[in-house]
C-alpha atoms as a PDB file:
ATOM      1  CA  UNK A   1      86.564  85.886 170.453  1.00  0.00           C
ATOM      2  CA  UNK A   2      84.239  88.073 172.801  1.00  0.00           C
ATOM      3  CA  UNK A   3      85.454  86.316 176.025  1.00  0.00           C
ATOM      4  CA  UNK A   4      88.554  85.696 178.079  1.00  0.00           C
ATOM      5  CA  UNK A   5      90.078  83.038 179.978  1.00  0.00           C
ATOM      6  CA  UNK A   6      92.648  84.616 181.872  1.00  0.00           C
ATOM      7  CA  UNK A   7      96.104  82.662 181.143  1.00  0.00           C
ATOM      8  CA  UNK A   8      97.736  80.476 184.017  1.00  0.00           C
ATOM      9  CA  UNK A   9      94.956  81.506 186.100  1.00  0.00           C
ATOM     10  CA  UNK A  10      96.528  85.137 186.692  1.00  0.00           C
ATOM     11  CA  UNK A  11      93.634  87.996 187.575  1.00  0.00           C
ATOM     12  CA  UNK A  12      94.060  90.766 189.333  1.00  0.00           C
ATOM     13  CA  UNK A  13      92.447  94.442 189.608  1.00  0.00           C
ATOM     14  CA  UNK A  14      94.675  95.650 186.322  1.00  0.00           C
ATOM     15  CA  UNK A  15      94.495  92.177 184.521  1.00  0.00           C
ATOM     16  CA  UNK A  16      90.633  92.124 184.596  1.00  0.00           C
ATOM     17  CA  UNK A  17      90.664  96.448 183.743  1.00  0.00           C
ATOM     18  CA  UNK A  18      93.083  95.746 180.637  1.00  0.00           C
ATOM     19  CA  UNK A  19      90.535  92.688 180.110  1.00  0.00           C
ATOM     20  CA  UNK A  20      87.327  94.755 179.697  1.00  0.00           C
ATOM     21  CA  UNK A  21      89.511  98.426 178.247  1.00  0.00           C
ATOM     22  CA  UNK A  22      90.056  95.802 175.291  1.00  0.00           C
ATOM     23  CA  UNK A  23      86.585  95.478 174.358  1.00  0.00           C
ATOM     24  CA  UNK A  24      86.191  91.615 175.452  1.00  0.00           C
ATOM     25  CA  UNK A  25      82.176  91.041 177.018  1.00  0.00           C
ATOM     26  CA  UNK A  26      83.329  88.723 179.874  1.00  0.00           C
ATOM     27  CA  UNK A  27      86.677  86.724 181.428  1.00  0.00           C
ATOM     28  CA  UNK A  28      86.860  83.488 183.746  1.00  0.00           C
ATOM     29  CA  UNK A  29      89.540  82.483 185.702  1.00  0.00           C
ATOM     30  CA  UNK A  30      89.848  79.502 188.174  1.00  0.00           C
ATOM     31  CA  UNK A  31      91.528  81.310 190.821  1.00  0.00           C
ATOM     32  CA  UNK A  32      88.251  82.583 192.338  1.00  0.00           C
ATOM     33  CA  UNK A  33      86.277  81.201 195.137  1.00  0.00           C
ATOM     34  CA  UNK A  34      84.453  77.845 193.938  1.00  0.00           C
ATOM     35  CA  UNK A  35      80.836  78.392 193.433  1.00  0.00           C
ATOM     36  CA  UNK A  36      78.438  78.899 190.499  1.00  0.00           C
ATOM     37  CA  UNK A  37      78.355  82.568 188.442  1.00  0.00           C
ATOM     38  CA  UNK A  38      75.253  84.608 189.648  1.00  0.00           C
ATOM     39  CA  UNK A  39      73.447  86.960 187.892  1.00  0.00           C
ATOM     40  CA  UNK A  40      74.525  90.299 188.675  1.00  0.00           C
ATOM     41  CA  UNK A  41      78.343  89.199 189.288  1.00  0.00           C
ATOM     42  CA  UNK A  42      81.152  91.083 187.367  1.00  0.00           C
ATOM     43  CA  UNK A  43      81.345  89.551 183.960  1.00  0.00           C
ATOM     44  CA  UNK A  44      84.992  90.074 184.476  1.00  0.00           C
ATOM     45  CA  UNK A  45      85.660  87.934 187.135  1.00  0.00           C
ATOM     46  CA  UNK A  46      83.918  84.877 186.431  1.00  0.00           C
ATOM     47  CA  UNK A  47      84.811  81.113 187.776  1.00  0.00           C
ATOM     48  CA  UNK A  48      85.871  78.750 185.230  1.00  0.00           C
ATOM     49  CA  UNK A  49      85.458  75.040 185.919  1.00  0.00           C
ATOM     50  CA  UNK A  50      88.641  72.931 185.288  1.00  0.00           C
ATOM     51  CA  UNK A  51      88.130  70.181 182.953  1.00  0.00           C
ATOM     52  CA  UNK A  52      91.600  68.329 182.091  1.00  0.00           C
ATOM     53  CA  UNK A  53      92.480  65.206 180.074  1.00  0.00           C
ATOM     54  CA  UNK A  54      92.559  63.082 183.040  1.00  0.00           C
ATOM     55  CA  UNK A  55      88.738  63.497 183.216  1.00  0.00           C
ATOM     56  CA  UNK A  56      86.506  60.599 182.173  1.00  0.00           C
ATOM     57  CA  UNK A  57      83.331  61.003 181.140  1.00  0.00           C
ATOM     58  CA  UNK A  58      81.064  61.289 183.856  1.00  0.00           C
ATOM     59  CA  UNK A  59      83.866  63.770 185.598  1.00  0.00           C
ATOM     60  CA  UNK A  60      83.642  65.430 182.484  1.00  0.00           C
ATOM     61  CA  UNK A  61      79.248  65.572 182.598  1.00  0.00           C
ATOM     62  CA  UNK A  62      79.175  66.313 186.140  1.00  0.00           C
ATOM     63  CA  UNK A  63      81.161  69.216 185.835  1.00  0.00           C
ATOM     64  CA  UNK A  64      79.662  70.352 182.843  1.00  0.00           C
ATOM     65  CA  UNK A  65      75.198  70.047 184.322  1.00  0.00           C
ATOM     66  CA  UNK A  66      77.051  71.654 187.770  1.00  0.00           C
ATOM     67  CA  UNK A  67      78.410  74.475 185.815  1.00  0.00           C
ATOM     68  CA  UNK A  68      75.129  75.384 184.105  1.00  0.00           C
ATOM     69  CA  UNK A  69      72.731  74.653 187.533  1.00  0.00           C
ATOM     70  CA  UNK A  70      71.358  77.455 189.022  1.00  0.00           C
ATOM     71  CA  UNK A  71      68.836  77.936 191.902  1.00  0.00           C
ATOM     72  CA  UNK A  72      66.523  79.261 189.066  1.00  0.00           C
ATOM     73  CA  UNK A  73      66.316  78.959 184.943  1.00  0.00           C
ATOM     74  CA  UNK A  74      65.971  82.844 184.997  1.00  0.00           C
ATOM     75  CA  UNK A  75      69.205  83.479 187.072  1.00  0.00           C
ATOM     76  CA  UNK A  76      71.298  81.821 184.747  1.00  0.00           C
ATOM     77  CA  UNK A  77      69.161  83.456 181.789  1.00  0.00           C
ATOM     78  CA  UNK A  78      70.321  87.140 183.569  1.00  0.00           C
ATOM     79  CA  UNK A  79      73.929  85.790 184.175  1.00  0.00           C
ATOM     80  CA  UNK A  80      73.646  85.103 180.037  1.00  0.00           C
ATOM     81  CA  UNK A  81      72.358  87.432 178.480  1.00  0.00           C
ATOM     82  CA  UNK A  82      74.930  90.048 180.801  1.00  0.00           C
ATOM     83  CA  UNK A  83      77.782  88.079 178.652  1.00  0.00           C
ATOM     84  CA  UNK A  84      76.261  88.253 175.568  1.00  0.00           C
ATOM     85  CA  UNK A  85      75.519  84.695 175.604  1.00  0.00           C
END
């Protein structure tokens, strides 16, 4: 599994070093700002959307075309390719 979801949300400086010292390409974590991931952004501290079982479907589609909307194709083609994507 080349990526990381940091568990219960916990990230800090030494969680996301121990994070990319063990060879992962990339971790998320919800406890981040909201936003969208930019290109150029630390693939080690990336937002993670929160989709739960208490999401219906269109909760569950909104969230998903949100997460991959950008303010260009080619910035989220960067943001990609950075994560091995």
């Amino acid at each position: 599994m080349p990526h990381f979801a940091y568990p219960y949300d916990s990230l800090d400086q030494a969680a996301r070093d121990a994070v990319e010292a063990a060879g992962y390409l990339a971790g998320c974590s919800r406890t981040r700002k909201p936003g969208r991931n930019r290109s150029g952004e630390d693939v080690f501290l990336l937002r993670r959307i929160g989709i739960g079982g208490h999401d219906e479907l269109p909760a569950f589609r909104w969230k998903g075309r949100s997460a991959w909307k950008t303010s260009s194709r080619g910035c989220w083609r960067g943001l990609a390719r950075q994560v091995g994507c």
